[in-house]
Protein backbone atom coordinates (compact mmCIF):
# COMPACT_ATOMS: atom_id res chain seq x y z
CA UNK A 1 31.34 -119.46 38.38
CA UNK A 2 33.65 -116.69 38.20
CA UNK A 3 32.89 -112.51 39.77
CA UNK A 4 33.46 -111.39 36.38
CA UNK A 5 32.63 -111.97 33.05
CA UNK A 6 34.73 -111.09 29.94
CA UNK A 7 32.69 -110.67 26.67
CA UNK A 8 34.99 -110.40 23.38
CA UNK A 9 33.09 -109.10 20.11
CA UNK A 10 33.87 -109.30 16.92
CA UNK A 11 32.37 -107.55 13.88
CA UNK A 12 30.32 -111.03 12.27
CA UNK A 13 29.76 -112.67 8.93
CA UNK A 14 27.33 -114.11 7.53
CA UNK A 15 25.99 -117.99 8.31
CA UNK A 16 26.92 -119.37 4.85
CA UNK A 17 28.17 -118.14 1.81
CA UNK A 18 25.25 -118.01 0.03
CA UNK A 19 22.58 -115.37 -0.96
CA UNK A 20 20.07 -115.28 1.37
CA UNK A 21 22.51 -115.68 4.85
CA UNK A 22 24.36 -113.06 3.06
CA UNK A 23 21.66 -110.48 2.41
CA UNK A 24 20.26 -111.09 6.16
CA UNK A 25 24.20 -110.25 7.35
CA UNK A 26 24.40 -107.06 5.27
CA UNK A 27 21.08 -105.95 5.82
CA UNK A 28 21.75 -106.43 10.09
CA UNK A 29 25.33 -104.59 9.56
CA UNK A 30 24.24 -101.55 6.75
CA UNK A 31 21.00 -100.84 8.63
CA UNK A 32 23.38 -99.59 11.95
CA UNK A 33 22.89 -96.00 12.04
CA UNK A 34 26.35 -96.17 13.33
CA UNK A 35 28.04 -97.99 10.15
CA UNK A 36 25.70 -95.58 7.36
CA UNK A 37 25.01 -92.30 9.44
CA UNK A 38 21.98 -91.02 7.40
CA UNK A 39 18.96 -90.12 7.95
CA UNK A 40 16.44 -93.05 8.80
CA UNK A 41 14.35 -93.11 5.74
CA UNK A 42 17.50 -92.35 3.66
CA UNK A 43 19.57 -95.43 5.00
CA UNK A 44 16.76 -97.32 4.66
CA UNK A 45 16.16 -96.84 1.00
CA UNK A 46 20.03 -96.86 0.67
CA UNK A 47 20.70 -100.42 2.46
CA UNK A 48 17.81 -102.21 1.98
CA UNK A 49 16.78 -100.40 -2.04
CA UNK A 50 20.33 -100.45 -3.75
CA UNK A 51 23.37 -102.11 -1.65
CA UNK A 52 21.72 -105.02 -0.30
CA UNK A 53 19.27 -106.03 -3.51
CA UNK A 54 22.89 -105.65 -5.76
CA UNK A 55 25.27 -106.60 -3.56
CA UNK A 56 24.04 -109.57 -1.58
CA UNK A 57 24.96 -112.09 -4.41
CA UNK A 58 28.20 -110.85 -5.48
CA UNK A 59 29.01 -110.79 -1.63
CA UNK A 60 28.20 -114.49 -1.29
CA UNK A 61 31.01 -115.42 -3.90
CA UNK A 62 33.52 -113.18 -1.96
CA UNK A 63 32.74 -115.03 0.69
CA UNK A 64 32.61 -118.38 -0.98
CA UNK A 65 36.64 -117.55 -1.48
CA UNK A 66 37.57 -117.66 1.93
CA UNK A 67 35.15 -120.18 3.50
CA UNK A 68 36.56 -123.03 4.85
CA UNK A 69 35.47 -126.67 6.23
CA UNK A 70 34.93 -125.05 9.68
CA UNK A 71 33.37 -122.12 7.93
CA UNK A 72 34.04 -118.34 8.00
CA UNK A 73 37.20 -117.72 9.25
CA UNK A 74 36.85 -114.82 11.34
CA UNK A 75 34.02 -116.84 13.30
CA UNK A 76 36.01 -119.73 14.22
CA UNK A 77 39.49 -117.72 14.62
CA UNK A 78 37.84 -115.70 17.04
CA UNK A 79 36.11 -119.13 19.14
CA UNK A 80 39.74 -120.19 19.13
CA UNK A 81 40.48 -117.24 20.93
CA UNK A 82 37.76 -117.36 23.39
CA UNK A 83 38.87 -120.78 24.55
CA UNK A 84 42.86 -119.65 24.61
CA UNK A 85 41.70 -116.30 26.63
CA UNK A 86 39.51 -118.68 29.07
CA UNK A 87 42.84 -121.12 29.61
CA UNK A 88 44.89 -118.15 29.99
CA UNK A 89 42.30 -116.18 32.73
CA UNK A 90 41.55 -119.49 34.01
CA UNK A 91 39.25 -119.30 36.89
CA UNK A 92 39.97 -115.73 37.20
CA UNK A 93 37.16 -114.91 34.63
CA UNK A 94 35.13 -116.55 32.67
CA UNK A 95 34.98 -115.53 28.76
CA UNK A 96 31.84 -115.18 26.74
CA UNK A 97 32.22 -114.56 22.71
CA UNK A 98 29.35 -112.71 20.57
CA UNK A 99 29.25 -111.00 17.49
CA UNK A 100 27.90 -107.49 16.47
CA UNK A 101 26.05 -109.02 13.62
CA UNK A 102 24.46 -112.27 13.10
CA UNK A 103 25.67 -115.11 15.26
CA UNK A 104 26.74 -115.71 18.57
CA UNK A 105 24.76 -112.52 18.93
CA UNK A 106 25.14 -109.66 21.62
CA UNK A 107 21.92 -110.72 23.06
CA UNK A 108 21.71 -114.14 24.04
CA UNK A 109 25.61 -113.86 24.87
CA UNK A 110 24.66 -110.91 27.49
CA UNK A 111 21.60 -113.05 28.49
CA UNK A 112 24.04 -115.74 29.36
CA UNK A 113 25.85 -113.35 31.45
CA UNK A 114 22.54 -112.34 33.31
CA UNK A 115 21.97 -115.54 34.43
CA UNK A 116 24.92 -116.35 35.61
CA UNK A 117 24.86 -113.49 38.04
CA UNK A 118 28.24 -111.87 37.38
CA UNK A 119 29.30 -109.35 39.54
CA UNK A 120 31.63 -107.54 37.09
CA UNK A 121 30.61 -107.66 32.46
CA UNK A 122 33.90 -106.50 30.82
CA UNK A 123 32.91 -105.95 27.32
CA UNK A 124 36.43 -105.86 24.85
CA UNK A 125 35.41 -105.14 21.33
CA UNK A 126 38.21 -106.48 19.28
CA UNK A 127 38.70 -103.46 17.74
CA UNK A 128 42.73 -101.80 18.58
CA UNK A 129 40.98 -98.59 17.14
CA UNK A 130 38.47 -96.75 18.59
CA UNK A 131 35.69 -96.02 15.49
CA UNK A 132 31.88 -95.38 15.84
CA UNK A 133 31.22 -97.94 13.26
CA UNK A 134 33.08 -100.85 14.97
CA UNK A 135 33.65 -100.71 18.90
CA UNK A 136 30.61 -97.70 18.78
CA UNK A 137 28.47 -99.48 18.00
CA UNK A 138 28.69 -102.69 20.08
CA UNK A 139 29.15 -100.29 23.23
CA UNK A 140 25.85 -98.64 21.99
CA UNK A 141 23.87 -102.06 21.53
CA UNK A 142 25.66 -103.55 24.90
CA UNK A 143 24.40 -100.44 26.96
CA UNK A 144 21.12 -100.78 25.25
CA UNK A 145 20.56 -104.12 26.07
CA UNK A 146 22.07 -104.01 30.10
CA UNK A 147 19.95 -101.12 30.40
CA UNK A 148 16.66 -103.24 30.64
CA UNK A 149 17.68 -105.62 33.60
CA UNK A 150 16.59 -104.63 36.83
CA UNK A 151 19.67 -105.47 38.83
CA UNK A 152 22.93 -104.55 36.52
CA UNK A 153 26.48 -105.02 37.28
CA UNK A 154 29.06 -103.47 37.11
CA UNK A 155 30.14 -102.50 33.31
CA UNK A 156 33.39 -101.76 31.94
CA UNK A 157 33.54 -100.61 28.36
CA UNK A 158 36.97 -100.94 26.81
CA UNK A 159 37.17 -98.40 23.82
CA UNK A 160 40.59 -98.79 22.32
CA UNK A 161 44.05 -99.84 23.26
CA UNK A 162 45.99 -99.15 19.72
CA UNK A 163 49.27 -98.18 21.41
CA UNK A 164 49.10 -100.28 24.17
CA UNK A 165 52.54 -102.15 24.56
CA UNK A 166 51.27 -106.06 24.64
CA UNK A 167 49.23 -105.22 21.40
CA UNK A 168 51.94 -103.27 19.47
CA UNK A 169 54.61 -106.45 20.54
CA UNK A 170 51.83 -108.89 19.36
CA UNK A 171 52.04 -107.52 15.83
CA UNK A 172 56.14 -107.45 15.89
CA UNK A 173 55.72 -111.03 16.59
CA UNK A 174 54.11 -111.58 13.31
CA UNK A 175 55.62 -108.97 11.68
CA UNK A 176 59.11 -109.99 11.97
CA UNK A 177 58.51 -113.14 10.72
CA UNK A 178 59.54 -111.32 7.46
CA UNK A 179 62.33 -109.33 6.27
CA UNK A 180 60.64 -106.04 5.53
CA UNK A 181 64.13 -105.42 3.61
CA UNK A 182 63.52 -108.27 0.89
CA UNK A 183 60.00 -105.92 0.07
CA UNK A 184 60.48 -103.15 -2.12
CA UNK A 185 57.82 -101.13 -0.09
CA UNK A 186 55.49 -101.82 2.90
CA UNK A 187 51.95 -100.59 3.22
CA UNK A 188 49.64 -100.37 6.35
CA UNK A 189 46.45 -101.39 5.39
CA UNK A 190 43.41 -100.21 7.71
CA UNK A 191 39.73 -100.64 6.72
CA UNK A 192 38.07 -97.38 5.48
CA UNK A 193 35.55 -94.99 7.32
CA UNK A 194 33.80 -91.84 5.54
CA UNK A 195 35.89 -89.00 5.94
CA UNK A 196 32.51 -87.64 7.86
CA UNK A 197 33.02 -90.33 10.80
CA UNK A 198 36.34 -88.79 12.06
CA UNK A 199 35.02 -85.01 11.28
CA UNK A 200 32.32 -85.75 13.70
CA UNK A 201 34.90 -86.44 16.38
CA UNK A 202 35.17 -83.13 16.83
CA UNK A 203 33.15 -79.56 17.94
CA UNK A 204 34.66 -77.90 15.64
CA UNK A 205 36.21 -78.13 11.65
CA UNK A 206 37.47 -81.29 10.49
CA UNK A 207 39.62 -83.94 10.41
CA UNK A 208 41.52 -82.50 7.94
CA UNK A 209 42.88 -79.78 9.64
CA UNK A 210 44.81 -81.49 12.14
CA UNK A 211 47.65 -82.72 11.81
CA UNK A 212 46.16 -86.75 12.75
CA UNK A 213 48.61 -88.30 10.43
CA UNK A 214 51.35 -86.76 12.62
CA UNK A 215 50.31 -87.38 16.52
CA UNK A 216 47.55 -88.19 18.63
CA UNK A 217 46.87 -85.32 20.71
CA UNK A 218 44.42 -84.91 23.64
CA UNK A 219 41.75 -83.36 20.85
CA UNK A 220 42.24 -86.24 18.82
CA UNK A 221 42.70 -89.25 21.19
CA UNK A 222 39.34 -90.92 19.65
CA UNK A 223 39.70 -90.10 16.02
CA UNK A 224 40.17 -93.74 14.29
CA UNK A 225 42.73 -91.48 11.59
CA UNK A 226 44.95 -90.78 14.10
CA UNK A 227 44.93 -94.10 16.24
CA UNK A 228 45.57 -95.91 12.77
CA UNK A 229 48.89 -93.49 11.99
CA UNK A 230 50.24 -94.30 15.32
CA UNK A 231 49.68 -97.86 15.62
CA UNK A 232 51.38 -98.19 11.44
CA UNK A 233 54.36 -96.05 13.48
CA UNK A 234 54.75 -98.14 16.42
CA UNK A 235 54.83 -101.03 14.57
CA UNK A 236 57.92 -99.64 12.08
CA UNK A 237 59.51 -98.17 14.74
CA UNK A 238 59.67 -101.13 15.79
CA UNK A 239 60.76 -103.27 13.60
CA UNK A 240 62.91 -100.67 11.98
CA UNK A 241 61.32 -99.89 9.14
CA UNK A 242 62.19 -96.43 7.85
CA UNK A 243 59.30 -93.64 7.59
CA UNK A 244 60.55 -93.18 3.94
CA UNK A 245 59.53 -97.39 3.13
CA UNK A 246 56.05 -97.29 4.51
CA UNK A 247 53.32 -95.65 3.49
CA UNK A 248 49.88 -95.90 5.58
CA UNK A 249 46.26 -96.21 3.43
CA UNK A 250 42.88 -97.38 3.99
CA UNK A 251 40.99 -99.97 2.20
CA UNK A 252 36.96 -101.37 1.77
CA UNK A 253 35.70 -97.74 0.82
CA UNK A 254 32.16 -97.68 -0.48
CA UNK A 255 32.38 -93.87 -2.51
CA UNK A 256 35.26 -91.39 -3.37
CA UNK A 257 34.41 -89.49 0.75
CA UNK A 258 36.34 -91.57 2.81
CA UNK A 259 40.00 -91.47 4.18
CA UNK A 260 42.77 -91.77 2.13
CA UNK A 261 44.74 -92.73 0.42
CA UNK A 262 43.08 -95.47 -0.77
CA UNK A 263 44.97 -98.75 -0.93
CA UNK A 264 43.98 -99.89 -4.14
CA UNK A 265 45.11 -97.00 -5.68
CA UNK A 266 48.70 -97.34 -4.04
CA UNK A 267 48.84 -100.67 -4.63
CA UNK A 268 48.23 -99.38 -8.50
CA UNK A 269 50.78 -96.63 -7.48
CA UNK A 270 53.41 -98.87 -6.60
CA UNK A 271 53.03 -101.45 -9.26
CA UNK A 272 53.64 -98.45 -12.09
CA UNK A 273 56.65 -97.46 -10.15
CA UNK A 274 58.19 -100.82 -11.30
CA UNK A 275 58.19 -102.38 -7.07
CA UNK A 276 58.22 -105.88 -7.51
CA UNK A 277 57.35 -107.39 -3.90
CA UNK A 278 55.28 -104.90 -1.56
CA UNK A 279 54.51 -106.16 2.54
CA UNK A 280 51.06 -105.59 3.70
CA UNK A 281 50.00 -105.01 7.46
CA UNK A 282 46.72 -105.17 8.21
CA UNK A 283 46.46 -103.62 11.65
CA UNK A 284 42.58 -102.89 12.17
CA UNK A 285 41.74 -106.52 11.59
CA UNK A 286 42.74 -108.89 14.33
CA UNK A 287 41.60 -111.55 12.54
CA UNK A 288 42.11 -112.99 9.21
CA UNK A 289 38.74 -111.90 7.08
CA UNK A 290 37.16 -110.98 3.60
CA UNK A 291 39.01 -107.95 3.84
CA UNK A 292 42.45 -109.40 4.49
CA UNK A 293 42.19 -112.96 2.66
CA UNK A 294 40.31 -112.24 -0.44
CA UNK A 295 41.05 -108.13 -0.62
CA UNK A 296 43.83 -107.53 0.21
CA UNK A 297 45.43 -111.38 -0.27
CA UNK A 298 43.80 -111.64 -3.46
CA UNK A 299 42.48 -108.66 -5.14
CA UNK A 300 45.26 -106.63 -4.76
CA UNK A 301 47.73 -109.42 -6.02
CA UNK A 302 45.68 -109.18 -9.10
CA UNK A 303 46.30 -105.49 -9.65
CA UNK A 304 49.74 -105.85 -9.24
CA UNK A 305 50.45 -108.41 -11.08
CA UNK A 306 49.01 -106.45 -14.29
CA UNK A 307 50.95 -103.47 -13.46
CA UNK A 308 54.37 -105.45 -13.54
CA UNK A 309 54.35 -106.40 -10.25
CA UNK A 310 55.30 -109.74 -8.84
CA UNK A 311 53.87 -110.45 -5.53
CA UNK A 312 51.46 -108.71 -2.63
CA UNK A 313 52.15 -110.65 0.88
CA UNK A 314 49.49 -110.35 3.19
CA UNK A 315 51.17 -110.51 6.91
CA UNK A 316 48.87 -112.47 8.70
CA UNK A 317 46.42 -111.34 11.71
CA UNK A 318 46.82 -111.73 14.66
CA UNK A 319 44.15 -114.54 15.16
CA UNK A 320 45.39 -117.16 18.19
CA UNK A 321 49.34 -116.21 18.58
CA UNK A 322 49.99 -116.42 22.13
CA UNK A 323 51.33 -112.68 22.08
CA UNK A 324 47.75 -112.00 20.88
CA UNK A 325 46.07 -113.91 23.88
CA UNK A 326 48.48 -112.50 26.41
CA UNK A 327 47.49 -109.38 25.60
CA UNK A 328 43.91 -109.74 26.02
CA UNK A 329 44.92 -111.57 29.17
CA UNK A 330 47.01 -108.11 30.25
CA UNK A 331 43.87 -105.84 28.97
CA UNK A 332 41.72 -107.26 31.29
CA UNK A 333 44.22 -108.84 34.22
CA UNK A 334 44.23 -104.56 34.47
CA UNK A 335 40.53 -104.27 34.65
CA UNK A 336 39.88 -107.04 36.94
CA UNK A 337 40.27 -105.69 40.29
């Protein structure tokens, strides 16, 4: 048995594509007062009154899209890269795997860890991007749950790591498996957050006026706005993709309040320009998901193709490339000791 313990998390789908596993999932994830930041009573009727009752089932054929013999992608992508981390750390560590919702869950997984007496937990949501919503919240629910043993170890919380070297050279790996210059445009797809999640970042104004698109700064080091624009430029810079050929956007929004632009409205954008072929990066998602397979592989083809365009290609996640592994082998080889 190893001194420490490294726990990856993902964000979790449902058990099965069907109605009822679904509902349970999206009920668990829209009931997090750190995914819909109302008001108790007010999420409540929200999630489990309007989103969950009309949603569930249309949610279940997303999902029956993208489900495979081994089941939901993003579950088994990310057991493939428990076991490739654990060869990788060898007996330097050994690697645990839970999700925020639904199954493996934070609690047994952390229960596992308790028994086995670690002397070190380090907790890496898979996350590049620090947001409330995502690597938040399983900080929130791992804290929560460590705080009730009697003896606890010690914890290392890793928030972010959007511009860290390994990670940006993992996605030129992928990413220059095509020719950016045979696309007529690139876009850098992130998932959405309300534009009131990155406004809470800080004491005081808004999101808005800084200038997050443009730099990080010390003031803005944990808005997810600003970590998304500089992970999009790190990646063109490089694989030489000119600031005039890219355009950055957010996807999965649930109302008209959250951070654009929206990608479905520049993929709409591009397609009545007359751009044939676009190239989309999907840097928030680490692994391939409803959000990168069905949206963004899928949805938005459809758009474009009935705007004159001719095809949307999805660049792939980062899943179980070995430049994705080493550099959850380098994240924590620098937290080990």
């Amino acid at each position: 048995m190893a001194k420490t313990a490294v726990l990856i998390v993902n964000l979790g789908t449902p058990n099965a594509p069907q109605t009822g596993p679904v509902r349970r999932y999206l009920t668990q994830f829209l009931n997090d007062p750190r995914v819909i930041d109302l008001a108790w009573i007010g999420r409540k009727l929200l999630v489990n009154g309007i989103i969950v009752p009309f949603r569930a089932a249309k949610s279940a054929a997303e999902y029956r899209k993208l489900w495979t013999d081994k089941g939901s992608p993003l579950k088994y992508i990310t057991e493939g890269l428990q076991e490739k981390l654990q060869t990788a750390l060898g007996e330097d560590a050994d690697v645990y795997m839970a999700m925020r919702y639904q199954q493996p869950s934070l609690k047994q997984e952390l229960e596992k860890i308790r028994l086995n007496n670690h002397k070190k937990i380090i907790v890496l949501p898979l996350f590049p991007q620090y947001a409330s919503s995502t690597s938040g919240s399983i900080m929130e629910a791992v804290m929560k749950q460590v705080s009730k043993w009697w003896a606890i170890p010690e914890l290392v919380l890793m928030n972010q790591y959007y511009d860290h070297p390994a990670m940006i050279n993992a996605y030129l790996e992928i990413g220059k498996q095509y020719n950016h210059n045979d696309y007529d445009h690139v876009l850098f797809s992130f998932h959405g957050v309300p534009n009131r999640h990155v406004d809470k970042v800080y004491e005081m104004g808004f999101c808005s006026d800084r200038d997050c698109a443009e730099e990080v700064t010390e003031e803005s080091h944990l808005c997810y706005k600003a970590t998304c624009y500089d992970t999009a430029r790190n990646i063109a810079d490089g694989l030489g993709i000119d600031p005039e050929r890219y355009t950055v956007c957010f996807q999965s929004r649930l109302d008209k309040n959250w951070l654009e632009p929206f990608a479905d409205k520049m993929v709409e954008k591009l397609g009545r320009e007359g751009k044939k072929k676009v190239l989309v990066f999907s840097p928030a998602f680490v692994a391939d998901c409803l959000e990168t397979i069905v949206e963004i592989g899928q949805e938005y083809q459809e758009i474009f193709e009935e705007l004159g365009g001719e095809k949307i290609q999805l660049v792939e996640s980062l899943n179980e490339h070995p430049a994705w592994v080493k550099t959850l082998e380098t994240l924590v080889r620098e937290r080990l000791y």
